[in-house]
PDB file of N, CA and C in Angstrom:
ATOM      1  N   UNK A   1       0.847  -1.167   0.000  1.00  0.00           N
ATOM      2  CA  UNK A   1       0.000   0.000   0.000  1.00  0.00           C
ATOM      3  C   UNK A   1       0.899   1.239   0.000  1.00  0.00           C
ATOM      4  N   UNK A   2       0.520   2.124  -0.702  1.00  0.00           N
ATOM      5  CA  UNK A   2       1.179   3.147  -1.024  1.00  0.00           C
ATOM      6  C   UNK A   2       0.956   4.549   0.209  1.00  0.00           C
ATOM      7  N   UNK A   3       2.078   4.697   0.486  1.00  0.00           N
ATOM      8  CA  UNK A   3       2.770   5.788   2.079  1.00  0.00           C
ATOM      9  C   UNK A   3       1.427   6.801   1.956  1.00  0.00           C
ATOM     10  N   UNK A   4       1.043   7.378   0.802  1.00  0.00           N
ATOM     11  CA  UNK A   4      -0.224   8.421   0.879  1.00  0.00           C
ATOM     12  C   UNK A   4      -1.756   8.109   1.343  1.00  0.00           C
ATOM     13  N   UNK A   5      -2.255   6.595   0.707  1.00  0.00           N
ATOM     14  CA  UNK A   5      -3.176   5.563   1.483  1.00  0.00           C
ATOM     15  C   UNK A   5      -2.594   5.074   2.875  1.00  0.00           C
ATOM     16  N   UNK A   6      -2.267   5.332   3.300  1.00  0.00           N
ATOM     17  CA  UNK A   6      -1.754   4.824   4.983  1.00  0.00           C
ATOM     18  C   UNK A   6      -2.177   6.091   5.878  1.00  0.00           C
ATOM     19  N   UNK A   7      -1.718   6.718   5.243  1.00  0.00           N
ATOM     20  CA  UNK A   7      -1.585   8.105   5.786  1.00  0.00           C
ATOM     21  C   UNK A   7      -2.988   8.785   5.835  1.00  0.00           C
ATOM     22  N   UNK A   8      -4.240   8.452   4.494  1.00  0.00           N
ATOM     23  CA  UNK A   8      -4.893   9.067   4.518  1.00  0.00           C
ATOM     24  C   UNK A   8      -6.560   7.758   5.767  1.00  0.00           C
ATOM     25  N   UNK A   9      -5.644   6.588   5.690  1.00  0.00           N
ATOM     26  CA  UNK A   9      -6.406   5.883   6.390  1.00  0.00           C
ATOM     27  C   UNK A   9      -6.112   6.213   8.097  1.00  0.00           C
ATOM     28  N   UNK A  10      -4.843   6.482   8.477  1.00  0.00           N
ATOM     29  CA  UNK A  10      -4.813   7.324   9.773  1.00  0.00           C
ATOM     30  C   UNK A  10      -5.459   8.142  10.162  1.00  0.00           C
ATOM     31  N   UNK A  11      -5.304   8.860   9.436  1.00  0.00           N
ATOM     32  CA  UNK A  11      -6.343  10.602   9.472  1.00  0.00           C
ATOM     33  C   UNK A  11      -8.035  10.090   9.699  1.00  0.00           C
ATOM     34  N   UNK A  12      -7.939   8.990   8.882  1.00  0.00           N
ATOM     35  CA  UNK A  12      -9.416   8.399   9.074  1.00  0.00           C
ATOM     36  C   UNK A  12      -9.841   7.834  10.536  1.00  0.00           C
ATOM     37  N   UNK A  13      -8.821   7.352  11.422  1.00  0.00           N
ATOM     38  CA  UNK A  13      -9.094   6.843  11.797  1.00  0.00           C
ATOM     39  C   UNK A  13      -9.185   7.599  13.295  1.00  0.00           C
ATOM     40  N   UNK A  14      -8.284   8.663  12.903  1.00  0.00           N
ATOM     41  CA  UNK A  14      -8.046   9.659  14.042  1.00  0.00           C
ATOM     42  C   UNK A  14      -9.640  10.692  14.280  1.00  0.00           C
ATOM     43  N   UNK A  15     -10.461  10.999  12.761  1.00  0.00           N
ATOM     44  CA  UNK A  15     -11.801  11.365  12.903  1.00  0.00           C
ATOM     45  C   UNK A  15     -12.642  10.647  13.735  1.00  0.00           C
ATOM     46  N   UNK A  16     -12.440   9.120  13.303  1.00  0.00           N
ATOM     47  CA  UNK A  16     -13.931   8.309  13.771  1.00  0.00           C
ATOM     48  C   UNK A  16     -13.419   8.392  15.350  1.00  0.00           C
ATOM     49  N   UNK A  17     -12.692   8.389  15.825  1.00  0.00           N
ATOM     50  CA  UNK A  17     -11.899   8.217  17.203  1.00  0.00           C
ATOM     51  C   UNK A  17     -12.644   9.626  17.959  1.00  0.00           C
ATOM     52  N   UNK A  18     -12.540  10.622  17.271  1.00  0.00           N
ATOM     53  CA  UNK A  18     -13.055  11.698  17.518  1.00  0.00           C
ATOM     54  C   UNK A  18     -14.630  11.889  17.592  1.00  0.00           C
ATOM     55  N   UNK A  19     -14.968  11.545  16.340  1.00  0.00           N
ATOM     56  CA  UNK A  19     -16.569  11.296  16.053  1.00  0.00           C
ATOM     57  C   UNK A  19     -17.394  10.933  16.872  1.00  0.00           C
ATOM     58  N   UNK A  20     -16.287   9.170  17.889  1.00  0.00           N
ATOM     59  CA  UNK A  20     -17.411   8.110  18.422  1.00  0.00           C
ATOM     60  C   UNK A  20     -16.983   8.618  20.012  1.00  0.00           C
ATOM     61  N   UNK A  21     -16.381   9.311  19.994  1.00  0.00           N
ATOM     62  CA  UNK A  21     -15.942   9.897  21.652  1.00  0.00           C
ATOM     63  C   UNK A  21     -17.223  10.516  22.789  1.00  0.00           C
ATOM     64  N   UNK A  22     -16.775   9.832  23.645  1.00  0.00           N
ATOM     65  CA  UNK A  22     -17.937   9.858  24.914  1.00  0.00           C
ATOM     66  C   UNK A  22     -18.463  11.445  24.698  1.00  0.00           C
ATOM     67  N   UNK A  23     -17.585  12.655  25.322  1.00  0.00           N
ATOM     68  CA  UNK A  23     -18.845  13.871  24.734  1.00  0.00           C
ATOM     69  C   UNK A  23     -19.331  14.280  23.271  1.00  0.00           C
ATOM     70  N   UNK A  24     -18.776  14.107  22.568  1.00  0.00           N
ATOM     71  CA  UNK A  24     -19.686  13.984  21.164  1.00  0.00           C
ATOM     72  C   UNK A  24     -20.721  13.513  21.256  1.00  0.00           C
ATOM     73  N   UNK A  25     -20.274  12.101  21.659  1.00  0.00           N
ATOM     74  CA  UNK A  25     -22.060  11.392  21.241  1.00  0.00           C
ATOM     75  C   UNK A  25     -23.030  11.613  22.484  1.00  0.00           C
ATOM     76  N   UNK A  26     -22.521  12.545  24.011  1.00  0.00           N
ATOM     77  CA  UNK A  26     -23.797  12.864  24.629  1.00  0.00           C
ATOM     78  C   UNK A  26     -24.537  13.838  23.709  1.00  0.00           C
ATOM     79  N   UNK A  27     -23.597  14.466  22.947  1.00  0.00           N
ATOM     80  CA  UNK A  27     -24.127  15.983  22.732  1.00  0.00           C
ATOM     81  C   UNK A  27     -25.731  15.293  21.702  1.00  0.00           C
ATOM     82  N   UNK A  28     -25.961  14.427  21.485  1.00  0.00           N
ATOM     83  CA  UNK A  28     -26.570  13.180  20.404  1.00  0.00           C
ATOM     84  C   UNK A  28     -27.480  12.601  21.518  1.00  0.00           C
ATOM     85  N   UNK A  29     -27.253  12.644  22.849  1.00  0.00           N
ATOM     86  CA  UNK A  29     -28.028  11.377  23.406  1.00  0.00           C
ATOM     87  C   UNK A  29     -29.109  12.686  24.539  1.00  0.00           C
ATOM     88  N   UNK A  30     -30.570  12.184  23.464  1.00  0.00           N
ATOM     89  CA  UNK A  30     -31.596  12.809  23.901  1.00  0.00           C
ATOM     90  C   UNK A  30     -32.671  12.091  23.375  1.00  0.00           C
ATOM     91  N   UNK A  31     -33.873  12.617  24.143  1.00  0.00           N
ATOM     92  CA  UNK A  31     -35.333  11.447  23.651  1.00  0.00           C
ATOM     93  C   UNK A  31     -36.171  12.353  22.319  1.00  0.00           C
ATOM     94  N   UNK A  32     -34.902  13.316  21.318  1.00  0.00           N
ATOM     95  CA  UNK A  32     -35.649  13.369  19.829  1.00  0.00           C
ATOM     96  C   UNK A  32     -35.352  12.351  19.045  1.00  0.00           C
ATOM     97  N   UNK A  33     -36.315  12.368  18.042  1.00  0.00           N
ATOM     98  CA  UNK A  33     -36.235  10.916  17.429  1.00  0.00           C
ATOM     99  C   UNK A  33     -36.067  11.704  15.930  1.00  0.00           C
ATOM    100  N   UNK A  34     -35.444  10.443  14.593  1.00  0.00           N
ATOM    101  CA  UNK A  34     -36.014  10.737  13.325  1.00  0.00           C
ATOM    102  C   UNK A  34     -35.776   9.989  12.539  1.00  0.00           C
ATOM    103  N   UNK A  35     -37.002  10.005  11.866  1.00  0.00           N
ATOM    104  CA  UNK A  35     -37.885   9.220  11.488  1.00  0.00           C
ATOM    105  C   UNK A  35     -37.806   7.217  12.308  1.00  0.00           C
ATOM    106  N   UNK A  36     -37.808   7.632  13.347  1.00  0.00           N
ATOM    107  CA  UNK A  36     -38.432   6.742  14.395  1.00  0.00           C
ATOM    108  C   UNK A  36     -37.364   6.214  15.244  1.00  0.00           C
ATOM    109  N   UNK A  37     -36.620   6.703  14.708  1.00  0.00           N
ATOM    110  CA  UNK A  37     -34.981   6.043  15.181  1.00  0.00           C
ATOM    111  C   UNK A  37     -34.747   7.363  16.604  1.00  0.00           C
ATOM    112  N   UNK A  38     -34.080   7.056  17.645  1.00  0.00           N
ATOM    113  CA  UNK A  38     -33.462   7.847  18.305  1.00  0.00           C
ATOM    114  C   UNK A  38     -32.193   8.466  17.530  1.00  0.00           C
ATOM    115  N   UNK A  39     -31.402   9.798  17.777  1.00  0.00           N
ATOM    116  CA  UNK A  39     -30.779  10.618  17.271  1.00  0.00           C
ATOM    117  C   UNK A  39     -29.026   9.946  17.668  1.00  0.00           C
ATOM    118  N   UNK A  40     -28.991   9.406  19.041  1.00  0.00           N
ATOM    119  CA  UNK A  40     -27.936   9.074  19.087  1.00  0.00           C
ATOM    120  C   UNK A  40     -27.458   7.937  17.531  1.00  0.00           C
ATOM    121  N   UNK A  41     -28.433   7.043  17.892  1.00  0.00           N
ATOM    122  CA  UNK A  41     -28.226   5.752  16.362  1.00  0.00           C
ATOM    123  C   UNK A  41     -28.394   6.129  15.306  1.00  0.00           C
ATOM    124  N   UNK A  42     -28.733   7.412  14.694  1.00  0.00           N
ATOM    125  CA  UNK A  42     -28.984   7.879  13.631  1.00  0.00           C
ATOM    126  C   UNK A  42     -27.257   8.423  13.772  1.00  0.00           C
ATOM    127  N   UNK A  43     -26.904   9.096  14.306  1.00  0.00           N
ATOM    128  CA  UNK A  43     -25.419   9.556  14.344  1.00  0.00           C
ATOM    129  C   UNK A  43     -24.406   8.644  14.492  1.00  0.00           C
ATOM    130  N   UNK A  44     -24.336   7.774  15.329  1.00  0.00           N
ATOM    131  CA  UNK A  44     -23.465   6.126  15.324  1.00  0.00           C
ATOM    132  C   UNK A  44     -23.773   5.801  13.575  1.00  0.00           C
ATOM    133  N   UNK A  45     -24.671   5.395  13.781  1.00  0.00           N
ATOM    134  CA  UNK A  45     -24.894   4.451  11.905  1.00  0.00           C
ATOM    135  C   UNK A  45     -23.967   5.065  11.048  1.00  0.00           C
ATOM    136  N   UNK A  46     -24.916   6.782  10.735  1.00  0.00           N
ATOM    137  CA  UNK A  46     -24.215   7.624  10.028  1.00  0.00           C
ATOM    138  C   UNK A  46     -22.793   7.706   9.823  1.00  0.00           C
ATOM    139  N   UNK A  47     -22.120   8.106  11.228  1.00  0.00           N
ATOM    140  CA  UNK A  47     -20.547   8.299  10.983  1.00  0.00           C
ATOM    141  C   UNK A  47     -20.381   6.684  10.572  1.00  0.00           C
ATOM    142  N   UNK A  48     -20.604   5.821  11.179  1.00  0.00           N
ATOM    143  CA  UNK A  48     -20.361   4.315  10.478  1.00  0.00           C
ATOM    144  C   UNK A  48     -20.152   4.513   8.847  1.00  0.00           C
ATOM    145  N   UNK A  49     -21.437   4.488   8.358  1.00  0.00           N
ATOM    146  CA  UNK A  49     -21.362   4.227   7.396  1.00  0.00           C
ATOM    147  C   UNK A  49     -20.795   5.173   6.177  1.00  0.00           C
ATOM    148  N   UNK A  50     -20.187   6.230   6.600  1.00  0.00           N
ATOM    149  CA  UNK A  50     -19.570   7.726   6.446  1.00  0.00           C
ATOM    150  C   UNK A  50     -18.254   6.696   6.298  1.00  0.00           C
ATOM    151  N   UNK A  51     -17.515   6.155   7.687  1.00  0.00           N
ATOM    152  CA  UNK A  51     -16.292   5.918   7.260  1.00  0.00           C
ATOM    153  C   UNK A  51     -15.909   4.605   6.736  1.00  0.00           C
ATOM    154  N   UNK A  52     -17.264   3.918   6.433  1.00  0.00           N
ATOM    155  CA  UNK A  52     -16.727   2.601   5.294  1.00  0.00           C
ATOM    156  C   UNK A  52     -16.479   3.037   4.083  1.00  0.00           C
ATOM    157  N   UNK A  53     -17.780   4.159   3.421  1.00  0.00           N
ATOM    158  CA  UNK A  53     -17.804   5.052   2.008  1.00  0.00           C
ATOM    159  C   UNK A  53     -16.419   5.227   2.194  1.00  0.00           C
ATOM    160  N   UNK A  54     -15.562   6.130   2.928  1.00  0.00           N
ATOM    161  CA  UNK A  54     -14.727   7.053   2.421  1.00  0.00           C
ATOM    162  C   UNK A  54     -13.229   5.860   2.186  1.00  0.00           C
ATOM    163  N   UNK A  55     -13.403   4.793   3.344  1.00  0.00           N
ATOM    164  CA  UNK A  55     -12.422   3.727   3.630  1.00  0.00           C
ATOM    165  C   UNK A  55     -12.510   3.152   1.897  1.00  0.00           C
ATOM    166  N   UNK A  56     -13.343   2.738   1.006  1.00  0.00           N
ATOM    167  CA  UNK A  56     -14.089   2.037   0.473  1.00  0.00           C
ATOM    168  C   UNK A  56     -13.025   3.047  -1.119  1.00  0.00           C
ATOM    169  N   UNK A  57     -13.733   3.844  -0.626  1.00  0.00           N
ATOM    170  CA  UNK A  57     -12.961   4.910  -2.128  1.00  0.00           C
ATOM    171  C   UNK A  57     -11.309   5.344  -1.871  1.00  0.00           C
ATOM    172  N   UNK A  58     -10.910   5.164  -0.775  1.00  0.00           N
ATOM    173  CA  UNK A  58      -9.505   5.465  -0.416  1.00  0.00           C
ATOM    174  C   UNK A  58      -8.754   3.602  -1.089  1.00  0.00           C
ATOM    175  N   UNK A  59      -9.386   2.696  -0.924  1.00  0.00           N
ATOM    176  CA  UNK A  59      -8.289   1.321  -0.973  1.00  0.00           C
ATOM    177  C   UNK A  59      -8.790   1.491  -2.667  1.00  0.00           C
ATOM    178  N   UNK A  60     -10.141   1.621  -3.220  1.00  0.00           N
ATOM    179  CA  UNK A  60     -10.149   1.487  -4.703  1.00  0.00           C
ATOM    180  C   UNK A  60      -9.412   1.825  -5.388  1.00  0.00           C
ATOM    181  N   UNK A  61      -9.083   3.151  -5.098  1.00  0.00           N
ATOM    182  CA  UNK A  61      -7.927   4.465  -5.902  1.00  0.00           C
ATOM    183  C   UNK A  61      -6.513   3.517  -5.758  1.00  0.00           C
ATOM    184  N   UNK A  62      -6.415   2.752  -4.455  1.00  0.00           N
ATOM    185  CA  UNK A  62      -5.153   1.751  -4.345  1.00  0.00           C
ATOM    186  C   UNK A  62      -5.119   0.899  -5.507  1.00  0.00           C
ATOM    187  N   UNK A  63      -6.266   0.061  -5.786  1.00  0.00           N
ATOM    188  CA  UNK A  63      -6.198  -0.828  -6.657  1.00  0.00           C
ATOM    189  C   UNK A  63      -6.355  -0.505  -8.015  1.00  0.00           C
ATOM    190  N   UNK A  64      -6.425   0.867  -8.144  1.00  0.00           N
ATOM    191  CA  UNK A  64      -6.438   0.969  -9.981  1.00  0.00           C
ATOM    192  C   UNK A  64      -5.341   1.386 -10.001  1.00  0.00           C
TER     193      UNK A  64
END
């Protein structure tokens, strides 16, 4: 893997670290809901699935 994909998967990893951190996600943990879901799991999922997308397009660019 090439030194610029390493580098840009760190940085990634240093966000979600940030993202999933105990006061962040109080600032998230309350009884509004949307669309039926509580707000905290709407924000967990989200950044989830935020950093598979970006993980996902960072290793592709590796393989072409």
């Amino acid at each position: 893997m090439k030194k610029r994909h390493e580098q840009k998967l760190i940085i990634l990893s240093m966000l979600l670290l940030l993202a999933l951190n105990i006061p962040l996600l109080l600032l998230f943990d309350n009884a509004a809901c949307f669309l039926g879901l509580p707000i905290i799991y709407v924000y967990v999922l989200s950044v989830w699935l935020f950093s598979i997308a970006i993980t996902l397009l960072i290793l592709k660019k590796y393989h072409e």
